[in-house]
N, C-alpha and C. Protein backbone atom coordinates (compact mmCIF):
# COMPACT_ATOMS: atom_id res chain seq x y z
N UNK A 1 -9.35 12.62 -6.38
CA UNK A 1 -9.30 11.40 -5.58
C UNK A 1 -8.58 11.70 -4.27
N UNK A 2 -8.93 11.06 -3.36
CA UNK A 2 -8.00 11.22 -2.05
C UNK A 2 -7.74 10.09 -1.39
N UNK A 3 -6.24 9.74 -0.97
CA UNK A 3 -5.93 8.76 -1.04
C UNK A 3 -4.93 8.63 0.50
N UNK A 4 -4.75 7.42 1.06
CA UNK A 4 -4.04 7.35 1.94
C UNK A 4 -2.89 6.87 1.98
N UNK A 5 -1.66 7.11 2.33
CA UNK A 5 -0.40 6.88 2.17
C UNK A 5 0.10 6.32 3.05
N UNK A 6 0.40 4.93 2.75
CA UNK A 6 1.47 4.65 3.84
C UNK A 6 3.15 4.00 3.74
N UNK A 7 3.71 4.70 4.43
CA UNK A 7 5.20 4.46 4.23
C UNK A 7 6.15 3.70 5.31
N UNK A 8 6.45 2.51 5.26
CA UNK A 8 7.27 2.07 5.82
C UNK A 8 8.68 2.00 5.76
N UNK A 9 9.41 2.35 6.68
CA UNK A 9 10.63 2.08 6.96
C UNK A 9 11.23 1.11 6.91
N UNK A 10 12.69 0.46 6.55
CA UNK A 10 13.36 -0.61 6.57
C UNK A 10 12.54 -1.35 7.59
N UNK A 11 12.30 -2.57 7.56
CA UNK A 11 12.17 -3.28 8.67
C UNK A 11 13.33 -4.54 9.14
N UNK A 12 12.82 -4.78 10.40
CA UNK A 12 14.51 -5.67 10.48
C UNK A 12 14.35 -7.38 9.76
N UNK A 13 13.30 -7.64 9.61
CA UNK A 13 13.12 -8.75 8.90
C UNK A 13 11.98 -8.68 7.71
N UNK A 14 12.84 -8.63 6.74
CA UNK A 14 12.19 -7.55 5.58
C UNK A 14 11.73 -9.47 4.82
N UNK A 15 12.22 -10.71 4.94
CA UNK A 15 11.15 -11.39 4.78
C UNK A 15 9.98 -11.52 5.61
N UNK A 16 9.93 -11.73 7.01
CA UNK A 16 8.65 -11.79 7.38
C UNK A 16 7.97 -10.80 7.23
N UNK A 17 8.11 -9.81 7.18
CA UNK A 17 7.87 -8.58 7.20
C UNK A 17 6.91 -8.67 5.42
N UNK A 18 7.02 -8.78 4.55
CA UNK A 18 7.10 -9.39 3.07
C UNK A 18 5.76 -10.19 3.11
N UNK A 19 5.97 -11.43 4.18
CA UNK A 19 5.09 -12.71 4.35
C UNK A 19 3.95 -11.97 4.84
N UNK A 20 4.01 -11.48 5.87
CA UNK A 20 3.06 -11.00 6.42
C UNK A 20 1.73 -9.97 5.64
N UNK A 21 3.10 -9.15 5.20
CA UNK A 21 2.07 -7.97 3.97
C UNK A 21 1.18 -8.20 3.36
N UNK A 22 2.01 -9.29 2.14
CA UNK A 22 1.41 -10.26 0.97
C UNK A 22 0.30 -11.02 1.94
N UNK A 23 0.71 -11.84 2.55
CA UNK A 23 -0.71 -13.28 2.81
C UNK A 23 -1.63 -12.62 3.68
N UNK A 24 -1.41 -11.02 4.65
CA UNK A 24 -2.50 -11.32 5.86
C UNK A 24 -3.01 -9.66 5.63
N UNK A 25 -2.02 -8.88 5.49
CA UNK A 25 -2.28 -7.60 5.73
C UNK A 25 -3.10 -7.14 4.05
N UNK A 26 -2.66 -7.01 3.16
CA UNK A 26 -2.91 -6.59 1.47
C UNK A 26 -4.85 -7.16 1.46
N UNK A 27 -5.00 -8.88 1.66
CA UNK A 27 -6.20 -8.93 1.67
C UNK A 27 -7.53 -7.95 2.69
N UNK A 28 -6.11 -7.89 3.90
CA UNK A 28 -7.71 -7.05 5.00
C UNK A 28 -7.72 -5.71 4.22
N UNK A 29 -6.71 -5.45 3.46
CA UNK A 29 -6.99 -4.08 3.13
C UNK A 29 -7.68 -3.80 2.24
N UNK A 30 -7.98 -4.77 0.98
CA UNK A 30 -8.45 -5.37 -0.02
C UNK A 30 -10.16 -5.24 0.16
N UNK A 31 -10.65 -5.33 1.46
CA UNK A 31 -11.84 -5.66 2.24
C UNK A 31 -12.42 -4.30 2.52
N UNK A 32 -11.53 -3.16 2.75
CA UNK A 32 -12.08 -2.07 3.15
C UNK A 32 -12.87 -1.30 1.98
N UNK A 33 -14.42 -0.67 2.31
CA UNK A 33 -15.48 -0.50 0.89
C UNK A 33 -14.78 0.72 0.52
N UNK A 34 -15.30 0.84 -0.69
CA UNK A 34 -14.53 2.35 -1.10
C UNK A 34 -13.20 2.29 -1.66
N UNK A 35 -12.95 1.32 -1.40
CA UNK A 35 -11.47 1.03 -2.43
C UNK A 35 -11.44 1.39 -3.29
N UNK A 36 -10.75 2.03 -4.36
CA UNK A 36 -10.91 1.96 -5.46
C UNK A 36 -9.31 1.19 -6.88
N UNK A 37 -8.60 1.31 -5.48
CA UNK A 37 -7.23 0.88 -6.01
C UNK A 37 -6.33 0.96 -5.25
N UNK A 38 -5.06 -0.27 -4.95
CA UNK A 38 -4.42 0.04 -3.97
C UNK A 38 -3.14 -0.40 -4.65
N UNK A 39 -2.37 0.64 -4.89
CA UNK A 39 -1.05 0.35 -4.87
C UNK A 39 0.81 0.47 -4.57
N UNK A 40 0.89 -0.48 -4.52
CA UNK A 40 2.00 -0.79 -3.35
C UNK A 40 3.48 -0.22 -4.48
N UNK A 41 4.30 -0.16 -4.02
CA UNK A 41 5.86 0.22 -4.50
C UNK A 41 6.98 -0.09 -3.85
N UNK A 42 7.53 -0.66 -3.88
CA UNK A 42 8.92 -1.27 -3.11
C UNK A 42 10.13 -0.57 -3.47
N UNK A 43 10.51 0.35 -2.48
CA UNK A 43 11.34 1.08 -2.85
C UNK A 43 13.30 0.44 -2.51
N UNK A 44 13.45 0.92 -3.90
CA UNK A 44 15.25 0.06 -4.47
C UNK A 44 16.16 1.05 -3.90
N UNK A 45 15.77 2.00 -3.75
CA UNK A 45 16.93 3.34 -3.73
C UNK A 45 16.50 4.74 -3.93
N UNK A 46 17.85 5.35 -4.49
CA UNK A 46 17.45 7.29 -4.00
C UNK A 46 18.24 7.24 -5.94
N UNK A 47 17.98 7.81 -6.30
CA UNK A 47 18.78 8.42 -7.48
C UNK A 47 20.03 8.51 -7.52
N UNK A 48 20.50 8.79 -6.25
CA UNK A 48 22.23 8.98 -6.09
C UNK A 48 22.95 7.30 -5.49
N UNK A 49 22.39 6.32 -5.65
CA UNK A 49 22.66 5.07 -5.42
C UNK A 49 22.79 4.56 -4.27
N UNK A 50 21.92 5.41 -3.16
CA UNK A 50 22.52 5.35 -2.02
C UNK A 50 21.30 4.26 -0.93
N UNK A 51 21.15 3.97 -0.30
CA UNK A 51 20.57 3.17 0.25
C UNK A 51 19.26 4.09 1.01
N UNK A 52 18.05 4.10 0.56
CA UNK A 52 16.43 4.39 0.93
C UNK A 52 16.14 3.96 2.52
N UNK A 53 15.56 5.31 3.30
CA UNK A 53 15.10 5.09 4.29
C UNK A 53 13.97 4.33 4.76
N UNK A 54 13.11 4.27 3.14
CA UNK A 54 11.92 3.67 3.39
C UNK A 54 11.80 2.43 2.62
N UNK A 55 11.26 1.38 2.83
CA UNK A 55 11.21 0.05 2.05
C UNK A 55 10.37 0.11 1.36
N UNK A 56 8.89 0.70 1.72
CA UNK A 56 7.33 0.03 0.77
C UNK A 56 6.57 1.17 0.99
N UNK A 57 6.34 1.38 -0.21
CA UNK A 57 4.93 2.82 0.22
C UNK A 57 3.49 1.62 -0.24
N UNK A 58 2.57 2.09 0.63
CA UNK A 58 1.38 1.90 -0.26
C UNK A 58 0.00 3.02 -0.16
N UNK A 59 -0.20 2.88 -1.42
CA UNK A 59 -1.25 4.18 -1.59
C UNK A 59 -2.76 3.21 -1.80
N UNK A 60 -3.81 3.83 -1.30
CA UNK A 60 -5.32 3.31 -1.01
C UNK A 60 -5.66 4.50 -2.17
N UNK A 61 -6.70 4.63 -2.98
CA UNK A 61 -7.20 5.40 -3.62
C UNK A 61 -8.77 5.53 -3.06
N UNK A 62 -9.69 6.77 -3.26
CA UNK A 62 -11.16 6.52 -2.80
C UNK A 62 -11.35 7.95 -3.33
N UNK A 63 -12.86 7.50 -3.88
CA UNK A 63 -13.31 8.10 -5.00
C UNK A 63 -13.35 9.53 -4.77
N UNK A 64 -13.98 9.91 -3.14
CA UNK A 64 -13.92 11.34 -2.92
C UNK A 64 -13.85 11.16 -1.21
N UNK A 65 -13.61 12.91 -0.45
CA UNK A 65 -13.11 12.84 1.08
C UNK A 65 -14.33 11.79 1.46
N UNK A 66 -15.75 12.18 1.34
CA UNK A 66 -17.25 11.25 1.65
C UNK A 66 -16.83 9.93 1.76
N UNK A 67 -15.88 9.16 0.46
CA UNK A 67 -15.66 7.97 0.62
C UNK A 67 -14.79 7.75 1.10
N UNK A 68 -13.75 8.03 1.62
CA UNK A 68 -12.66 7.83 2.19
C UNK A 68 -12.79 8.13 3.59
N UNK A 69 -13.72 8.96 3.61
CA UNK A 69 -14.58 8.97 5.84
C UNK A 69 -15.32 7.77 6.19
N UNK A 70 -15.95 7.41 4.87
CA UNK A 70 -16.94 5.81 5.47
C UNK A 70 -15.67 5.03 5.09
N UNK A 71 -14.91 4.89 4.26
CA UNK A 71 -13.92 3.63 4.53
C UNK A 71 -13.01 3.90 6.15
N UNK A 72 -12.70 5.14 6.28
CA UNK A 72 -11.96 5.13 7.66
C UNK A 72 -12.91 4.12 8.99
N UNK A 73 -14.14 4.82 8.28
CA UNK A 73 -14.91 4.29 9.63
C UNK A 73 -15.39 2.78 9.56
N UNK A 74 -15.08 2.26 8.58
CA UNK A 74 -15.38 0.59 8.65
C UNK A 74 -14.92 -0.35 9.51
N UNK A 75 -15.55 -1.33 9.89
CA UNK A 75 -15.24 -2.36 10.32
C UNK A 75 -13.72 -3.02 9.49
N UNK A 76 -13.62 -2.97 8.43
CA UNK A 76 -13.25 -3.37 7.89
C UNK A 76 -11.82 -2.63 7.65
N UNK A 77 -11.49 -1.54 7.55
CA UNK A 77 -10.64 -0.79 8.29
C UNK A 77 -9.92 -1.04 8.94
N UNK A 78 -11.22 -0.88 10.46
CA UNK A 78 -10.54 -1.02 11.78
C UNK A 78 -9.54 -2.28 11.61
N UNK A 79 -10.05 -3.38 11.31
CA UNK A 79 -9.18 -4.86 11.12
C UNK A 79 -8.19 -4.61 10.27
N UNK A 80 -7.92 -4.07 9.20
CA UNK A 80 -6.62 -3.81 8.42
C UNK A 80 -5.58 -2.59 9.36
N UNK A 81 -6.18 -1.77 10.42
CA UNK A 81 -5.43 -0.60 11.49
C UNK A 81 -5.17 -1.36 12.53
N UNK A 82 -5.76 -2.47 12.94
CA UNK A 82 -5.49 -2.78 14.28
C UNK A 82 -4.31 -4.01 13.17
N UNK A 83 -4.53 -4.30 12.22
CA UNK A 83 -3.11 -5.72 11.99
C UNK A 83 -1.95 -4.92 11.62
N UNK A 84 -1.96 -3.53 10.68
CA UNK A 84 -0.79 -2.75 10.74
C UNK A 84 0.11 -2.18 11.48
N UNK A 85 -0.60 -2.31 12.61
CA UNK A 85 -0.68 -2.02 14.33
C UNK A 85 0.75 -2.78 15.02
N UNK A 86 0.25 -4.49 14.65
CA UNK A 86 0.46 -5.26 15.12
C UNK A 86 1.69 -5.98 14.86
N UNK A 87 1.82 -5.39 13.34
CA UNK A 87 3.54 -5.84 12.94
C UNK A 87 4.05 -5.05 12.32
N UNK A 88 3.83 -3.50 12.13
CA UNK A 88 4.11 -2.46 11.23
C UNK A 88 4.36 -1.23 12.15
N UNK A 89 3.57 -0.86 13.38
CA UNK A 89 3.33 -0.01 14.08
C UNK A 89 4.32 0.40 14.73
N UNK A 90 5.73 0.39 14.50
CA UNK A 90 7.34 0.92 14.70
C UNK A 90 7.62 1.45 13.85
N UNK A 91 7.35 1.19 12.24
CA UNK A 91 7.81 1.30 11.64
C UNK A 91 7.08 2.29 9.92
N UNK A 92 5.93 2.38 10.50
CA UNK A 92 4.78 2.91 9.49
C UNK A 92 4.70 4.39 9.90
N UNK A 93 4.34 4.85 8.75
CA UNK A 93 4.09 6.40 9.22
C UNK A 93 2.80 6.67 7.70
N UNK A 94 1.47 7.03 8.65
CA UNK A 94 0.49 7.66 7.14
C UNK A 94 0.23 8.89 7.08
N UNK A 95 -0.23 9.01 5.96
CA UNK A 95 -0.75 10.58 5.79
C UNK A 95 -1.99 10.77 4.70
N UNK A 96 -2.80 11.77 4.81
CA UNK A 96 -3.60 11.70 3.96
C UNK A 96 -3.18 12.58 2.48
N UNK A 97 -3.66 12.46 1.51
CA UNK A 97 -3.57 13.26 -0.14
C UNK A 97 -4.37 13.24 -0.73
N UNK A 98 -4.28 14.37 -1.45
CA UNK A 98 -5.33 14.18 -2.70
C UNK A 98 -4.48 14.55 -3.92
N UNK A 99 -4.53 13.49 -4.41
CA UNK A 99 -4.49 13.15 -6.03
C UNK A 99 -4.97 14.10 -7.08
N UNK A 100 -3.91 14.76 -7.88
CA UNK A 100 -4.48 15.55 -9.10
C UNK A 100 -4.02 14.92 -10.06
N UNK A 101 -4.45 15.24 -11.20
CA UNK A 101 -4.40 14.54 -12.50
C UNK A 101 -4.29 15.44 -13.21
């Protein structure tokens, strides 16, 4: 599987920030074809109790690279890149993976 990663940093208003994810951003992403699973993690901490640089990972799953090039290239995409853009884009950093099992 190969999957896309994205990791955000503390943000400074980690409710709107929250509001936004949940009600506007999660559905456009929800929309992009080729999905196969998307899941999010809210990160509490480090092992040593110490306070996490990053707040929220979320991982996109897609079935193979083929599907994960037509989901990049969607319409549908583009609208979930240009809204991550728009209230995330300080604070986001992605990368691509592939998933072993």
């Amino acid at each position: 599987m190969v999957k896309l990663i994205a990791l955000y940093r503390q943000p400074n208003d980690k409710e709107a920030f929250d509001e936004h994810y949940t009600s506007v951003h999660t559905p456009l992403v929800e929309q992009v074809p080729g999905l196969q699973k998307l899941e999010v993690t809210r990160i509490v901490g480090t092992p040593m109790g110490k306070p996490a640089g990053y707040y929220l990972m979320a991982e996109m799953y897609f079935a193979d690279q083929a599907s994960f090039e037509a989901a990049m290239a969607s319409k549908e995409n583009r609208a979930a890149g240009k809204d991550v853009m728009s209230f995330a884009g300080d604070i986001v950093e992605m990368m691509v993976g592939e998933s072993e099992v």
